[in-house]
PDB file of N, CA and C in Angstrom:
ATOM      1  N   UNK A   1     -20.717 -27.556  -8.508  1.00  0.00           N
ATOM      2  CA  UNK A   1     -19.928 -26.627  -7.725  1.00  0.00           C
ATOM      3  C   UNK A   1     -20.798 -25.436  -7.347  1.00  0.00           C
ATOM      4  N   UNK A   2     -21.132 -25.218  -6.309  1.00  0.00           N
ATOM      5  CA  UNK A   2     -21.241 -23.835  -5.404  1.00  0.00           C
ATOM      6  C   UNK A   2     -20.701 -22.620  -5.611  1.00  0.00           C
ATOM      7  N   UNK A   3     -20.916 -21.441  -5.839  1.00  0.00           N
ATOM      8  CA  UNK A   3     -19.957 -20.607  -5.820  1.00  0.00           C
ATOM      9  C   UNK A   3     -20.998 -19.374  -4.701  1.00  0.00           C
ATOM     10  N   UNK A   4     -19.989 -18.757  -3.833  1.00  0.00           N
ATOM     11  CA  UNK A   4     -20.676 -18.078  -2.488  1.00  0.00           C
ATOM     12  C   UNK A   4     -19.780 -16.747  -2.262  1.00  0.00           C
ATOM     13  N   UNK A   5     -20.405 -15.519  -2.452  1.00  0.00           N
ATOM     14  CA  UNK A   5     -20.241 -14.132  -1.967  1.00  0.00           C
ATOM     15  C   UNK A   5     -20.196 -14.189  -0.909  1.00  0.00           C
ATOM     16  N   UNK A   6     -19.683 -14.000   0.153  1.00  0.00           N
ATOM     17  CA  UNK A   6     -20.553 -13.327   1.488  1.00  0.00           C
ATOM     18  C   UNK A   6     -19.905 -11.918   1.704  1.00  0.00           C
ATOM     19  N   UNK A   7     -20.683 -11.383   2.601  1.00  0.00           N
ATOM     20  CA  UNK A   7     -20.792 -10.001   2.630  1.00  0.00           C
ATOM     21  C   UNK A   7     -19.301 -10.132   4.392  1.00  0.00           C
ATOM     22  N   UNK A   8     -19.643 -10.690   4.556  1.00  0.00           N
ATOM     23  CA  UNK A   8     -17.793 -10.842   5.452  1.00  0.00           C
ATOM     24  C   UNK A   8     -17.516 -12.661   5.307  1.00  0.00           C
ATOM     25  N   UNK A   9     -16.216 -12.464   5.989  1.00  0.00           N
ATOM     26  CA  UNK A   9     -15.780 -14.010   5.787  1.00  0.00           C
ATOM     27  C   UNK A   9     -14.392 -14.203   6.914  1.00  0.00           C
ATOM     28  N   UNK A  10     -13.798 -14.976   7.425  1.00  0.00           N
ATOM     29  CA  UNK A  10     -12.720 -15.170   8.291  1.00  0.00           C
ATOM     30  C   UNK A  10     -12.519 -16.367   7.925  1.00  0.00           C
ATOM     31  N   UNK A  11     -11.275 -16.617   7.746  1.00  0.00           N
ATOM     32  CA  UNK A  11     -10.820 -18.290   7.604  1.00  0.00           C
ATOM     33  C   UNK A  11     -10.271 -18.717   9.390  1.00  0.00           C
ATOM     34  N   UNK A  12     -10.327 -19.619   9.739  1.00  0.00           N
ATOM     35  CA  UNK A  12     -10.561 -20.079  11.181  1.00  0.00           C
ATOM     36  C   UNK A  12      -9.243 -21.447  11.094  1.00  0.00           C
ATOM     37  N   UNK A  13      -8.864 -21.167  12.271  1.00  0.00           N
ATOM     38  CA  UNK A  13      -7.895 -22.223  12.222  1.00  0.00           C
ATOM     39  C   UNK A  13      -7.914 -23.181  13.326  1.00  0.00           C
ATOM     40  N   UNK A  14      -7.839 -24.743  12.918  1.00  0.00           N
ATOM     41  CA  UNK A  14      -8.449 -25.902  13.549  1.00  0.00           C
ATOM     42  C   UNK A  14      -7.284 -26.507  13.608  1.00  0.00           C
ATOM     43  N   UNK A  15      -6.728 -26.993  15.188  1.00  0.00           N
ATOM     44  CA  UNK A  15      -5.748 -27.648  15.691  1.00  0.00           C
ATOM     45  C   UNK A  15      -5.866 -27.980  16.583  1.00  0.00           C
ATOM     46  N   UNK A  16      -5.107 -29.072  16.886  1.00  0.00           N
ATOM     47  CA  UNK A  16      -5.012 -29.683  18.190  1.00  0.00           C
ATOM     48  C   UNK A  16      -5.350 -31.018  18.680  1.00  0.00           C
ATOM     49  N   UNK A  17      -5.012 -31.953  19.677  1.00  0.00           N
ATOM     50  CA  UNK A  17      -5.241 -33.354  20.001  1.00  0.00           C
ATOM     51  C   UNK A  17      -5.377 -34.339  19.013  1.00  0.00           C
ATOM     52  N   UNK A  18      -6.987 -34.389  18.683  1.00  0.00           N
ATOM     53  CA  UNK A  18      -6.560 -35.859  17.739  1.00  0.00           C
ATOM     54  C   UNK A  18      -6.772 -35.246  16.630  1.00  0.00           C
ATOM     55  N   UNK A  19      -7.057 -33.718  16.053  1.00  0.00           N
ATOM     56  CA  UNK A  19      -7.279 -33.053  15.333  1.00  0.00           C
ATOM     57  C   UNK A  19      -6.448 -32.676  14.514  1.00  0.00           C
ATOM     58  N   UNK A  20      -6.127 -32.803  13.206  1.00  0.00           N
ATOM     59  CA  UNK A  20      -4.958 -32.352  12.093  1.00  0.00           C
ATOM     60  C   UNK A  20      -5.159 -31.003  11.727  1.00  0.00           C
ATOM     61  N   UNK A  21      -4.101 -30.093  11.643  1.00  0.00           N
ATOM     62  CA  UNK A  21      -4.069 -28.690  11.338  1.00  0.00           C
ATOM     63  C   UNK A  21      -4.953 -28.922  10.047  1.00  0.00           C
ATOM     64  N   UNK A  22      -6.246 -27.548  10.358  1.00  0.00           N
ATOM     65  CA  UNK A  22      -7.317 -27.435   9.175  1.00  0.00           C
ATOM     66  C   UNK A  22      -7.702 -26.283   9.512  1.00  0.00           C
ATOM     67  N   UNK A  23      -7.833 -25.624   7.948  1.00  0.00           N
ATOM     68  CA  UNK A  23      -8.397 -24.200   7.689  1.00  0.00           C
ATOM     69  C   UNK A  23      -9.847 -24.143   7.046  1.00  0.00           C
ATOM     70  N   UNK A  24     -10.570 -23.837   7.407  1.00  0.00           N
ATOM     71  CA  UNK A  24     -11.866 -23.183   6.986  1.00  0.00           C
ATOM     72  C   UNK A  24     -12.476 -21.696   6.820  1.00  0.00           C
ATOM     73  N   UNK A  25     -13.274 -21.881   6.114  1.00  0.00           N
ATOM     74  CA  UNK A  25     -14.078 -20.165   5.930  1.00  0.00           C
ATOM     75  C   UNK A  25     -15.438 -20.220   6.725  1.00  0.00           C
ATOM     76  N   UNK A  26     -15.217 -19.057   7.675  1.00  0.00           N
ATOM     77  CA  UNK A  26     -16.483 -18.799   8.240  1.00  0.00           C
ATOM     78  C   UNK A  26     -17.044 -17.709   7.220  1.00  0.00           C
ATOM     79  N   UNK A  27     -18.033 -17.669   6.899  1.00  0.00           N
ATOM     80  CA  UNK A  27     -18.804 -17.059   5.799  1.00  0.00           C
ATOM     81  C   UNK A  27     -20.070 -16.477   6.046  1.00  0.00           C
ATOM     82  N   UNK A  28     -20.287 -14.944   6.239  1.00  0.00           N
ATOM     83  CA  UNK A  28     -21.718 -14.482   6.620  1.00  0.00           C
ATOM     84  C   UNK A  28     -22.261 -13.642   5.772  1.00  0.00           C
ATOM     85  N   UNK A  29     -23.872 -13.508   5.305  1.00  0.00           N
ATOM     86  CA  UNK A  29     -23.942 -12.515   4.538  1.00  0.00           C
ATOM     87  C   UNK A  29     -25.035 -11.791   5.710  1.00  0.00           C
ATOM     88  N   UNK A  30     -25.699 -10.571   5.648  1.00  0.00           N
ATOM     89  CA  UNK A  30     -25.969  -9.835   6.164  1.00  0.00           C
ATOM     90  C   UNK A  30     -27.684  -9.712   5.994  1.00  0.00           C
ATOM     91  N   UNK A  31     -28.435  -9.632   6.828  1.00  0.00           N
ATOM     92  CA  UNK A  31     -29.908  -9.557   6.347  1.00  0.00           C
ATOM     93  C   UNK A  31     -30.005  -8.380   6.599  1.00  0.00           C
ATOM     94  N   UNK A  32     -31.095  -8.354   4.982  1.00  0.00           N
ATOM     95  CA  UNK A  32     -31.863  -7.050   4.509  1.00  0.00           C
ATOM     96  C   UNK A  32     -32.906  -6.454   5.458  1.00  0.00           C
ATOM     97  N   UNK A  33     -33.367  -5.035   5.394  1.00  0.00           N
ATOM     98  CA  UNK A  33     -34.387  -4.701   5.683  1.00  0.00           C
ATOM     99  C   UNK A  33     -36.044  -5.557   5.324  1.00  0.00           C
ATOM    100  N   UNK A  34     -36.040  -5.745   5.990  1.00  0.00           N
ATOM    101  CA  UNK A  34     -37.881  -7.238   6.265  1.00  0.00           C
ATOM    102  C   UNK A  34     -36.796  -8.367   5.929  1.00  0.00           C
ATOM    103  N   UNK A  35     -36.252  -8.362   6.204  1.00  0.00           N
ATOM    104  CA  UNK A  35     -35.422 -10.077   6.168  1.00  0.00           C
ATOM    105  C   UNK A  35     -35.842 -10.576   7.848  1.00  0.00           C
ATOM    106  N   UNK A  36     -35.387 -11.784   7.763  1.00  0.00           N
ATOM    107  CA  UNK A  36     -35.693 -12.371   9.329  1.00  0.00           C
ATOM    108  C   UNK A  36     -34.721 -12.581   9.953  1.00  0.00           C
ATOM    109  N   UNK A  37     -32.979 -12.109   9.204  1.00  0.00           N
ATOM    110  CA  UNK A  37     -32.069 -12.214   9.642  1.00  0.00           C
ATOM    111  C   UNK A  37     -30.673 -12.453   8.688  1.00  0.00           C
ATOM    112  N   UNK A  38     -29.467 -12.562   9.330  1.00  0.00           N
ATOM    113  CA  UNK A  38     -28.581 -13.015   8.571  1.00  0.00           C
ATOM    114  C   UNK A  38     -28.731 -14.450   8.208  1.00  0.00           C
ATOM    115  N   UNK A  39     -27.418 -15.035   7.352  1.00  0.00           N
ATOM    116  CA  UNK A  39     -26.972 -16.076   7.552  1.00  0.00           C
ATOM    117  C   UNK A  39     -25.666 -16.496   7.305  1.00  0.00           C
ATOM    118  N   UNK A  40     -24.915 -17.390   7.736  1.00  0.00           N
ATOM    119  CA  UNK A  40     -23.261 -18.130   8.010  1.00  0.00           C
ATOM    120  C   UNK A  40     -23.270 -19.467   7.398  1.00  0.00           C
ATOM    121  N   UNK A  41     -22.454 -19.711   6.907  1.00  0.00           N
ATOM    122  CA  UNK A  41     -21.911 -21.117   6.278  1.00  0.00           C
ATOM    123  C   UNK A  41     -20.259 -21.196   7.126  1.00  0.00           C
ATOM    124  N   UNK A  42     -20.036 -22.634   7.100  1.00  0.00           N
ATOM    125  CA  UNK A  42     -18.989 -22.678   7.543  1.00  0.00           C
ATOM    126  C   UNK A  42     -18.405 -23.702   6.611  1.00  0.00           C
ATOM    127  N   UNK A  43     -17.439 -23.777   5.919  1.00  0.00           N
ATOM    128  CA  UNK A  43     -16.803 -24.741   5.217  1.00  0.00           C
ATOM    129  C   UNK A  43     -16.045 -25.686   5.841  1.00  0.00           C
ATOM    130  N   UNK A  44     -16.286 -27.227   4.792  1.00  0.00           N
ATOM    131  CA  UNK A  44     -15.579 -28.402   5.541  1.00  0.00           C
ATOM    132  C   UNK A  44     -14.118 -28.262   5.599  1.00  0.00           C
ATOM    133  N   UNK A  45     -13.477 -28.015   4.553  1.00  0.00           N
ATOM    134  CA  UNK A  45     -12.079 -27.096   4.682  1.00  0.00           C
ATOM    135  C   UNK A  45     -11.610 -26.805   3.269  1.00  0.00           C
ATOM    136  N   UNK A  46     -10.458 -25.799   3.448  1.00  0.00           N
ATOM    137  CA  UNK A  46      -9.859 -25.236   2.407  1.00  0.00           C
ATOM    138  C   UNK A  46      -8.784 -26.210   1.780  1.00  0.00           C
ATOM    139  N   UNK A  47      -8.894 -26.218   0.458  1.00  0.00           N
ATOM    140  CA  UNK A  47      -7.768 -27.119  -0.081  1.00  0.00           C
ATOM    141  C   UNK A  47      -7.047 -26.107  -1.302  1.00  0.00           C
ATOM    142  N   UNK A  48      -7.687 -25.213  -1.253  1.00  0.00           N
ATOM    143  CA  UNK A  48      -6.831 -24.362  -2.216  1.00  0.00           C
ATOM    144  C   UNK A  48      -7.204 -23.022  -1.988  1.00  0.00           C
ATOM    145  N   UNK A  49      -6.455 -21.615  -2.021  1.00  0.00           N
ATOM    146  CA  UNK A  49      -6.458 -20.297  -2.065  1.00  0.00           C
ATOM    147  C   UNK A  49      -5.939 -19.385  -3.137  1.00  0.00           C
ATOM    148  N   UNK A  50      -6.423 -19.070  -3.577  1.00  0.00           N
ATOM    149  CA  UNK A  50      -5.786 -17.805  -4.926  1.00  0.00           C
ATOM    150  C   UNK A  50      -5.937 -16.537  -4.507  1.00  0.00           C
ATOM    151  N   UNK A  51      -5.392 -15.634  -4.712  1.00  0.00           N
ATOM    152  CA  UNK A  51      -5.561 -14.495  -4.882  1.00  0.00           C
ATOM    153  C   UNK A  51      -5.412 -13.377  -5.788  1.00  0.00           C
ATOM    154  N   UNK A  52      -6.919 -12.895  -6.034  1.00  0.00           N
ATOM    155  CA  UNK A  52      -7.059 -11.916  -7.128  1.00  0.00           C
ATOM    156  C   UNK A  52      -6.315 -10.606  -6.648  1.00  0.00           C
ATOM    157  N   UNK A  53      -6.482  -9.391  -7.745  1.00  0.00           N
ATOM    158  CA  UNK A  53      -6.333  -8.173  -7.424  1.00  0.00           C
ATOM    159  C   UNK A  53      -6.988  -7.547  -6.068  1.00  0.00           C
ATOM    160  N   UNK A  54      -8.258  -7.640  -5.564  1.00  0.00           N
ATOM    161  CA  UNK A  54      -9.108  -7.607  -4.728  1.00  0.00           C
ATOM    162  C   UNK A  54     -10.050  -8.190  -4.415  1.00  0.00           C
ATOM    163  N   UNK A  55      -9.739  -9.458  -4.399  1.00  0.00           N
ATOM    164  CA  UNK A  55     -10.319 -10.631  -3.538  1.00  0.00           C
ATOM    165  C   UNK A  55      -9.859 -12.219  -3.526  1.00  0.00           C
ATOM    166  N   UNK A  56     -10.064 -12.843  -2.863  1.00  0.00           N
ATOM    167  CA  UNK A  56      -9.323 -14.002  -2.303  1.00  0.00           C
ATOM    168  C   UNK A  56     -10.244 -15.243  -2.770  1.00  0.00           C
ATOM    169  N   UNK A  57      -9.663 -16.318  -3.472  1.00  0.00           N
ATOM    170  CA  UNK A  57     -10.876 -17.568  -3.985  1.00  0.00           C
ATOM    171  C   UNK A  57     -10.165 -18.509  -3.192  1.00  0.00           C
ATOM    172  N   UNK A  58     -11.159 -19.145  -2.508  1.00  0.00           N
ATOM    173  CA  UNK A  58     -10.476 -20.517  -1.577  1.00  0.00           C
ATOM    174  C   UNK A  58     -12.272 -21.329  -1.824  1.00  0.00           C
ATOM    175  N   UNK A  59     -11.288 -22.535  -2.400  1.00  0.00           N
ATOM    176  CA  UNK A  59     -11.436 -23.572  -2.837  1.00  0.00           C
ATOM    177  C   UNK A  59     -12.163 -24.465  -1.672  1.00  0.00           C
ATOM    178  N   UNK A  60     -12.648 -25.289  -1.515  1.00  0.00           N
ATOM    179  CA  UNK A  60     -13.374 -26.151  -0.476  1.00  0.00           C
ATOM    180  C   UNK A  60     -13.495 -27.752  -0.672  1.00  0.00           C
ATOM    181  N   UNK A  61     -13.320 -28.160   0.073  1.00  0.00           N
ATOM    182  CA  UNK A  61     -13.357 -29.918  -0.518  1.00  0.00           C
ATOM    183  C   UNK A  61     -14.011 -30.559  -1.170  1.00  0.00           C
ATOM    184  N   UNK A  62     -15.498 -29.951  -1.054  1.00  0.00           N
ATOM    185  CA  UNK A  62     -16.764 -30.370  -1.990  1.00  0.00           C
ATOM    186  C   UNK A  62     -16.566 -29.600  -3.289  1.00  0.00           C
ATOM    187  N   UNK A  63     -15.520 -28.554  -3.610  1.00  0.00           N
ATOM    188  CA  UNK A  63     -15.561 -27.838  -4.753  1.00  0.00           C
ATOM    189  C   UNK A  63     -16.168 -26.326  -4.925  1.00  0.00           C
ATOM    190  N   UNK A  64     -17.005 -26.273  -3.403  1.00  0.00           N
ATOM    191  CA  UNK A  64     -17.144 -24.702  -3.793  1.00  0.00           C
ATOM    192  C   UNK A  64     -16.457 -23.873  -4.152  1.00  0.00           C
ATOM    193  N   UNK A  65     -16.657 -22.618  -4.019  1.00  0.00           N
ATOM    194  CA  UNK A  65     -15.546 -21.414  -4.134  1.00  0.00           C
ATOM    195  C   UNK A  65     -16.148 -21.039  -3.409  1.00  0.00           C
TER     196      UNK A  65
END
């Protein structure tokens, strides 16, 4: 299992035609000073969501967090 911070995140919503309603996390963290840049993950989809006091755990099909 994976487990992934990012420094922002949006869950994205996938519908339509031959497509079955599906939620995912777009996931970015932010590049440092002398970095060569950011980077984004996008998850295959959400199969589970919790929510802490101040922050949100969603689950992913492969098992990340």
């Amino acid at each position: 299992m994976n487990e992934y911070t990012p420094d922002k995140w949006l869950v994205v919503k996938i519908e339509g035609g031959k497509f079955p309603l599906t939620y995912k996390v777009f996931a970015n963290w932010h590049g440092g000073y002398m970095d060569s840049g950011g980077s984004w993950k996008l998850n295959r989809v959400i199969t589970k969501v919790t929510k802490a006091k101040k922050h949100y755990i969603f689950r992913g099909f492969s098992g990340s967090v």
